[in-house]
PDB file of N, CA and C in Angstrom:
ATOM      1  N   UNK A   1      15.599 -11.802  13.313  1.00  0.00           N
ATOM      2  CA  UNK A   1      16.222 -10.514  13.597  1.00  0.00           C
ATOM      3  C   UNK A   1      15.558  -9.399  12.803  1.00  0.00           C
ATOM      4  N   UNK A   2      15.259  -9.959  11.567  1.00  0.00           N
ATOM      5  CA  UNK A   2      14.608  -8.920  10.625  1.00  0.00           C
ATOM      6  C   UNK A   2      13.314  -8.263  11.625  1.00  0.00           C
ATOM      7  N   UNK A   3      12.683  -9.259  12.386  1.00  0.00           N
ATOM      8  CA  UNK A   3      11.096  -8.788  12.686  1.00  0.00           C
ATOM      9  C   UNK A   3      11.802  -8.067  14.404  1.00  0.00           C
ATOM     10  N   UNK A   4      12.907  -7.988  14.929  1.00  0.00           N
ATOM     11  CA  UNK A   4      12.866  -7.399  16.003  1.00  0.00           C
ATOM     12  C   UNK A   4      13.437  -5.642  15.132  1.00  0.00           C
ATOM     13  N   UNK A   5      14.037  -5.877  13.895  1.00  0.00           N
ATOM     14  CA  UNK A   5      14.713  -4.110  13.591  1.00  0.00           C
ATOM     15  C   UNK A   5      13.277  -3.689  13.002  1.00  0.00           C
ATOM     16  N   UNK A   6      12.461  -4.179  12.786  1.00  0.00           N
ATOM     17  CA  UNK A   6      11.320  -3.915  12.351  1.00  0.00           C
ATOM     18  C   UNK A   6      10.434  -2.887  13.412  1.00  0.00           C
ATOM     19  N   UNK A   7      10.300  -3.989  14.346  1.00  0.00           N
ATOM     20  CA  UNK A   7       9.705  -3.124  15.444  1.00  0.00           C
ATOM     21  C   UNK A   7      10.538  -1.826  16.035  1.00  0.00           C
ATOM     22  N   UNK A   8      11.577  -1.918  15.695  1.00  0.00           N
ATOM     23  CA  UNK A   8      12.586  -1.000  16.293  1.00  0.00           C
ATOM     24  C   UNK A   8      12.288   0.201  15.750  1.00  0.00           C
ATOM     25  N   UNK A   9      12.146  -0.047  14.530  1.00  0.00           N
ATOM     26  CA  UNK A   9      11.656   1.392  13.589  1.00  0.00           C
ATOM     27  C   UNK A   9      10.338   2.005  13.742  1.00  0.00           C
ATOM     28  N   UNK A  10       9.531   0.918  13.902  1.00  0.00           N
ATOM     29  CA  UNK A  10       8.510   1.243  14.866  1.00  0.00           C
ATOM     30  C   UNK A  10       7.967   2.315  15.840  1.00  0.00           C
ATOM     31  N   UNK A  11       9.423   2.035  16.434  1.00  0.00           N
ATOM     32  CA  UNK A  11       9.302   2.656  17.985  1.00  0.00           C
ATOM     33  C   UNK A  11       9.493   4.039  17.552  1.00  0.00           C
ATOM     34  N   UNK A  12      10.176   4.476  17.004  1.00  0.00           N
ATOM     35  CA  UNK A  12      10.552   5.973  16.225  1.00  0.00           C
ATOM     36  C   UNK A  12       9.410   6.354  15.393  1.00  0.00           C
ATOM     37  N   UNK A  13       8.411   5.565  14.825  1.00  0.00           N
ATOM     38  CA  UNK A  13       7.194   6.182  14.337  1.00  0.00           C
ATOM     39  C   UNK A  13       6.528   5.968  14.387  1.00  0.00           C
ATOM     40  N   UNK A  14       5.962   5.336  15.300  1.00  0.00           N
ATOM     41  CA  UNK A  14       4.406   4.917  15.138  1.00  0.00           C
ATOM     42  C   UNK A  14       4.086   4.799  16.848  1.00  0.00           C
ATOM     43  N   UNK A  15       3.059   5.162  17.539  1.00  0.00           N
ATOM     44  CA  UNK A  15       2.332   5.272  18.583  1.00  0.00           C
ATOM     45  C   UNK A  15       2.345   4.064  19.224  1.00  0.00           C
ATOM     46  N   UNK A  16       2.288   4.240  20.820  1.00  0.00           N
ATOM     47  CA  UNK A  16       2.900   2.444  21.378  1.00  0.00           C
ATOM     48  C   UNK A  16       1.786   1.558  21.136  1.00  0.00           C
ATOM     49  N   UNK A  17       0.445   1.997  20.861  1.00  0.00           N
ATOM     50  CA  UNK A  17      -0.503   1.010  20.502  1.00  0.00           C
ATOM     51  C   UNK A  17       0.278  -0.034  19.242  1.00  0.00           C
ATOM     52  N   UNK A  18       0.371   0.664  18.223  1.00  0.00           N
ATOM     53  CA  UNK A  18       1.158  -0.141  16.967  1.00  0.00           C
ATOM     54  C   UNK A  18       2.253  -0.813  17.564  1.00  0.00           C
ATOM     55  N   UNK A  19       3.401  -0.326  18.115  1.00  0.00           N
ATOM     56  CA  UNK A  19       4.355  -0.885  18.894  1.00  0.00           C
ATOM     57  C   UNK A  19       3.516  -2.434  19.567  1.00  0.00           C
ATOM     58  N   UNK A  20       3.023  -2.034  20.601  1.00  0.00           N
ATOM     59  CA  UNK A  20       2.660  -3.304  21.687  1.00  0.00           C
ATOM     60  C   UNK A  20       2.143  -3.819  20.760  1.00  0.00           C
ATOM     61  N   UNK A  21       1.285  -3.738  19.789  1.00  0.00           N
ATOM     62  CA  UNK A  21       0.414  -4.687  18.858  1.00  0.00           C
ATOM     63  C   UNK A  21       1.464  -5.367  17.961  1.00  0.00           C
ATOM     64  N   UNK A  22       2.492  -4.863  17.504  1.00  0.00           N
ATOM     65  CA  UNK A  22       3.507  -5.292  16.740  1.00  0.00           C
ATOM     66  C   UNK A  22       4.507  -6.456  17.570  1.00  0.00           C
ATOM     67  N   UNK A  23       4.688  -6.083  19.050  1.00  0.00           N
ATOM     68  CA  UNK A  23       5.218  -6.692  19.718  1.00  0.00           C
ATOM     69  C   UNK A  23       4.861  -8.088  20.159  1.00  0.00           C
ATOM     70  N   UNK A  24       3.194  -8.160  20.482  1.00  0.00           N
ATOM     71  CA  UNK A  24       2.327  -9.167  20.497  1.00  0.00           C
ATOM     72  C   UNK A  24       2.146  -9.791  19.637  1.00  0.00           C
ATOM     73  N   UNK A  25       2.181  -9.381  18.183  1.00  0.00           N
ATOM     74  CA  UNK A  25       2.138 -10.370  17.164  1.00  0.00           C
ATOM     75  C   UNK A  25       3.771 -11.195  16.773  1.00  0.00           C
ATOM     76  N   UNK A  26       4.608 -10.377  17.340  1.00  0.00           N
ATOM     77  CA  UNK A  26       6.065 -11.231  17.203  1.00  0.00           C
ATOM     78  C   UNK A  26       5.854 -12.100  17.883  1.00  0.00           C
ATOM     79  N   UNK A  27       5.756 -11.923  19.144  1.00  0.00           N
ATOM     80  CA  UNK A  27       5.722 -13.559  19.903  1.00  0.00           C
ATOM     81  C   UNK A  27       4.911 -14.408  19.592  1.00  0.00           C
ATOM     82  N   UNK A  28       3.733 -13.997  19.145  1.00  0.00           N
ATOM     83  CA  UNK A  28       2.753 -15.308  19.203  1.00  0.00           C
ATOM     84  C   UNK A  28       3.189 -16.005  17.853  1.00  0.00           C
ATOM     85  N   UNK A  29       3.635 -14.959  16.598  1.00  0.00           N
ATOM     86  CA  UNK A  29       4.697 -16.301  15.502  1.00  0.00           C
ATOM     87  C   UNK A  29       5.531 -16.779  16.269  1.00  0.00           C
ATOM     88  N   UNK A  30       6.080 -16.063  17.217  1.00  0.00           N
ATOM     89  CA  UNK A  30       7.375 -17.149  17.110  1.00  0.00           C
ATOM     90  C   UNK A  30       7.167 -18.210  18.667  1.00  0.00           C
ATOM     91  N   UNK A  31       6.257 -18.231  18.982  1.00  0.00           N
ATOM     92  CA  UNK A  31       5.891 -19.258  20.047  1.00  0.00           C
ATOM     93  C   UNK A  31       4.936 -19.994  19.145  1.00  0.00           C
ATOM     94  N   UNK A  32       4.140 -19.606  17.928  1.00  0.00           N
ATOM     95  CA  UNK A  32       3.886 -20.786  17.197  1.00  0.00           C
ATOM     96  C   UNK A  32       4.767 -21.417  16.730  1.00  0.00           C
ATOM     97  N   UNK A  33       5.592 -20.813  15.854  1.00  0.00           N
ATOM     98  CA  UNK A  33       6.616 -21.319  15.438  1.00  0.00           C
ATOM     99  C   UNK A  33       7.070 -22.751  15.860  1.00  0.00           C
ATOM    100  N   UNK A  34       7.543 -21.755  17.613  1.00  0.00           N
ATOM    101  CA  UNK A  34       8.231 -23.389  18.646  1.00  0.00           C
ATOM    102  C   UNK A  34       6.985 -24.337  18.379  1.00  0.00           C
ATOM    103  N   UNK A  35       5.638 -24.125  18.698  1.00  0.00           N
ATOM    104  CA  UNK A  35       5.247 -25.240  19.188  1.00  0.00           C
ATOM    105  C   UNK A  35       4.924 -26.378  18.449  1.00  0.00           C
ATOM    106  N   UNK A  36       4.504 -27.455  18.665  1.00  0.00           N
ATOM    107  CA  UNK A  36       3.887 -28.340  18.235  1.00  0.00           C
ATOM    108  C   UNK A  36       3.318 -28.707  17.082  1.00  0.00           C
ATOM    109  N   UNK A  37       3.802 -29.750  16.047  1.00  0.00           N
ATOM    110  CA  UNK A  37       2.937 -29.475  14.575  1.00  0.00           C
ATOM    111  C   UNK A  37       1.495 -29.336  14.831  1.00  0.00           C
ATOM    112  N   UNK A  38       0.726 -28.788  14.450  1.00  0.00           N
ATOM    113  CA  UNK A  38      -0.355 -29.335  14.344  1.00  0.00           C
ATOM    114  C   UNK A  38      -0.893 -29.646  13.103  1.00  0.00           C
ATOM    115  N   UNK A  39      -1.924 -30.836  13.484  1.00  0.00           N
ATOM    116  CA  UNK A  39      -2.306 -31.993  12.258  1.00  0.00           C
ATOM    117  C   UNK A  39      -3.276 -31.302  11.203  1.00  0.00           C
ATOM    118  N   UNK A  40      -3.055 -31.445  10.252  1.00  0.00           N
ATOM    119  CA  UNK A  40      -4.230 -31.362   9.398  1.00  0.00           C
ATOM    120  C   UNK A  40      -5.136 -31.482   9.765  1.00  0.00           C
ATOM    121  N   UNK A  41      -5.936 -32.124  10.219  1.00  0.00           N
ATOM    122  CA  UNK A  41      -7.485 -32.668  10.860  1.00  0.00           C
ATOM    123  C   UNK A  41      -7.779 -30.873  11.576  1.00  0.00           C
ATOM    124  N   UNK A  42      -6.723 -30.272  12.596  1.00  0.00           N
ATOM    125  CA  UNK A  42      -7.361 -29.179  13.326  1.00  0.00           C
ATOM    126  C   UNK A  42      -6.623 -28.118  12.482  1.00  0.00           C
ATOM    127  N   UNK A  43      -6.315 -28.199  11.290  1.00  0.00           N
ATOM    128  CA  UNK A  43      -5.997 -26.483  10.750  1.00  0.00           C
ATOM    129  C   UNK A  43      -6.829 -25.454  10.498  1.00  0.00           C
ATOM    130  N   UNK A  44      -8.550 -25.695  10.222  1.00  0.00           N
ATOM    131  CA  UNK A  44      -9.269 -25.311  10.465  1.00  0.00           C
ATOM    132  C   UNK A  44      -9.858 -24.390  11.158  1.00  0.00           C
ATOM    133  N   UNK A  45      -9.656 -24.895  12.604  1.00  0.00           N
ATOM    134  CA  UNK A  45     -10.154 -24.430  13.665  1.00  0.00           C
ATOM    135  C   UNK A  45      -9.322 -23.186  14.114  1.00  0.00           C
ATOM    136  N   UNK A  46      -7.670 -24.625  13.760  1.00  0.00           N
ATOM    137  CA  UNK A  46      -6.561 -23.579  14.168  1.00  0.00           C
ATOM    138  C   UNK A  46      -6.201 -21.989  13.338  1.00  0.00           C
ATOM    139  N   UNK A  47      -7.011 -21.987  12.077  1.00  0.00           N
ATOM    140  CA  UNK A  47      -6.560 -20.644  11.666  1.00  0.00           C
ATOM    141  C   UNK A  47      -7.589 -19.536  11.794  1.00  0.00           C
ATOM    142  N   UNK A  48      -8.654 -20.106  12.732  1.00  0.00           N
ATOM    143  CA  UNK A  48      -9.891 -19.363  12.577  1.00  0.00           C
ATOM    144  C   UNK A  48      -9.738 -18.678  14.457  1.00  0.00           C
ATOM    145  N   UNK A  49      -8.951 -19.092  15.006  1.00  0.00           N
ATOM    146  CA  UNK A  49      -8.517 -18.576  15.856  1.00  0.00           C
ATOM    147  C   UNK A  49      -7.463 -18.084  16.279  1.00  0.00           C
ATOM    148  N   UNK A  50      -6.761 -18.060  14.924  1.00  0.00           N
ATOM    149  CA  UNK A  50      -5.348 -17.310  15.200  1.00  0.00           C
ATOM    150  C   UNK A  50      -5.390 -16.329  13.832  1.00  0.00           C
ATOM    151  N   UNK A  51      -4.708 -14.964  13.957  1.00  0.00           N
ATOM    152  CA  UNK A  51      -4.695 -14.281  13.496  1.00  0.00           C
ATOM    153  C   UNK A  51      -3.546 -13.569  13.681  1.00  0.00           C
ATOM    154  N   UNK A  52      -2.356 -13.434  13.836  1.00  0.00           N
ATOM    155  CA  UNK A  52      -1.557 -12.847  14.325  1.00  0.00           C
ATOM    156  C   UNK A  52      -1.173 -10.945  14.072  1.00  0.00           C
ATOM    157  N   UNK A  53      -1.738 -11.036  12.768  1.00  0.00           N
ATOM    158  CA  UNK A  53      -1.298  -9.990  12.287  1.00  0.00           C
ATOM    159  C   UNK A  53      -2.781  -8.358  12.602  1.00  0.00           C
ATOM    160  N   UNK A  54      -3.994  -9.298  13.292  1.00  0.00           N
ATOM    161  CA  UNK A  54      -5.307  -8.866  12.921  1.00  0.00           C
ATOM    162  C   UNK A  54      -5.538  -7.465  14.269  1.00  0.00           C
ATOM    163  N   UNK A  55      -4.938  -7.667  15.522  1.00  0.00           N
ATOM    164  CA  UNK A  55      -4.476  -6.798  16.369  1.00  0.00           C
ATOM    165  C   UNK A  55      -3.939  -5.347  15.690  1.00  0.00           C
ATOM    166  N   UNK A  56      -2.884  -6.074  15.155  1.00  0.00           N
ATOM    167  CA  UNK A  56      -1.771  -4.933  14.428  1.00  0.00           C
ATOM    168  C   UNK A  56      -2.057  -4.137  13.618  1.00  0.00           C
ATOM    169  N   UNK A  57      -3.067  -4.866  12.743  1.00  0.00           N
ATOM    170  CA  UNK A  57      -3.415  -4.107  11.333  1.00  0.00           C
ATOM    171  C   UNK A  57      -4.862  -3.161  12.067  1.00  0.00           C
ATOM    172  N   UNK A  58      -5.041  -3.123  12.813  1.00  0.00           N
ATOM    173  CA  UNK A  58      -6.692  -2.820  13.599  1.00  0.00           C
ATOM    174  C   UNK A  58      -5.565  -1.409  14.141  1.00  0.00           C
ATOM    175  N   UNK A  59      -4.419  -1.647  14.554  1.00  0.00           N
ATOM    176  CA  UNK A  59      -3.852  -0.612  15.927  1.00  0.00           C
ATOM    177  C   UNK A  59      -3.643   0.376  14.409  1.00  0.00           C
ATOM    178  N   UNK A  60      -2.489  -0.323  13.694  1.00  0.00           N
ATOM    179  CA  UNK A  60      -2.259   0.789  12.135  1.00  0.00           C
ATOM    180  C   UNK A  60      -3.332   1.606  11.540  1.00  0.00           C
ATOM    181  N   UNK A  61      -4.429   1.206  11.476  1.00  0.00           N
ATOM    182  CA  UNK A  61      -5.636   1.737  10.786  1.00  0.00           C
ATOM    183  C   UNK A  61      -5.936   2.625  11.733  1.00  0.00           C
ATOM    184  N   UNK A  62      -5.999   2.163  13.066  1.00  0.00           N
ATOM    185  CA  UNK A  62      -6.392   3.587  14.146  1.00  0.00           C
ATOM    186  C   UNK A  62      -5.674   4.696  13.825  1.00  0.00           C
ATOM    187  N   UNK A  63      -4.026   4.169  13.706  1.00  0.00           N
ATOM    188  CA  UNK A  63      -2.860   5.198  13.452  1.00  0.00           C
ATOM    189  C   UNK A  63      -3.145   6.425  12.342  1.00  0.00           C
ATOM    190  N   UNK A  64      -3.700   5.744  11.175  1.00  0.00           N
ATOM    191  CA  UNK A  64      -3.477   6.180  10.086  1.00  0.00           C
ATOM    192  C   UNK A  64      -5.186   7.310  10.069  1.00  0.00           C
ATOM    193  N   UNK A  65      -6.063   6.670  10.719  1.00  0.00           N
ATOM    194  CA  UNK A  65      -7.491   7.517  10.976  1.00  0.00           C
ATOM    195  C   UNK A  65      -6.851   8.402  11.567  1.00  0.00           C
ATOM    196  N   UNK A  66      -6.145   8.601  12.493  1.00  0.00           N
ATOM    197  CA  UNK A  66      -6.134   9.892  13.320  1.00  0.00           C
ATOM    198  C   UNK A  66      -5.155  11.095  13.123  1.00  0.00           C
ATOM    199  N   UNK A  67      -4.318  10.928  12.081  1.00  0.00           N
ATOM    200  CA  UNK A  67      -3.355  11.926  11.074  1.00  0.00           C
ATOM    201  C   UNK A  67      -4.418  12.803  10.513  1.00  0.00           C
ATOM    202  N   UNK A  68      -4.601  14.348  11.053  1.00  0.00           N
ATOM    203  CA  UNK A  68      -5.413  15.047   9.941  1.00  0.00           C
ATOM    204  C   UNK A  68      -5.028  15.457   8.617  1.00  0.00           C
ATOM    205  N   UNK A  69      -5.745  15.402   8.142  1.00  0.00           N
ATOM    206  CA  UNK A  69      -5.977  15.543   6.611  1.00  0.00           C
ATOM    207  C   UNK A  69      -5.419  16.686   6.622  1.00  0.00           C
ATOM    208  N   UNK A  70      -4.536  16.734   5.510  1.00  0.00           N
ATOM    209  CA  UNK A  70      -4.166  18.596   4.918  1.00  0.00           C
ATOM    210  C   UNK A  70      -4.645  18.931   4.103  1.00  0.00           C
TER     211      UNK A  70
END
């Protein structure tokens, strides 16, 4: 619940890029979450292709470049 009031606040400040990027990274934790352990043998692979947060933090940094300077 914490990560849906999160995005909520979101929505009141930050541009829908951050939003949808914020939104996309909720599900994909929490459909990892559901799925399947996976084994030691593929954690490797598995963290070198998951990133959840790497979208989001890319959309924020756009956010934060495009505020002019006072």
């Amino acid at each position: 619940m914490n990560l849906y009031a999160l995005i909520g606040r979101m929505r009141i400040l930050s541009d829908d890029e951050v939003v949808h990027a914020a939104e996309r990274a909720g599900r994909l934790i929490i459909e990892t979450y559901l799925a399947p352990n996976t084994s030691f043998v593929d954690l490797p692979g598995f963290l070198e292709e998951m990133d959840p947060l790497r979208e989001f933090g890319e959309a924020c940094r756009r956010e934060v470049q495009a505020i002019p300077p006072h």
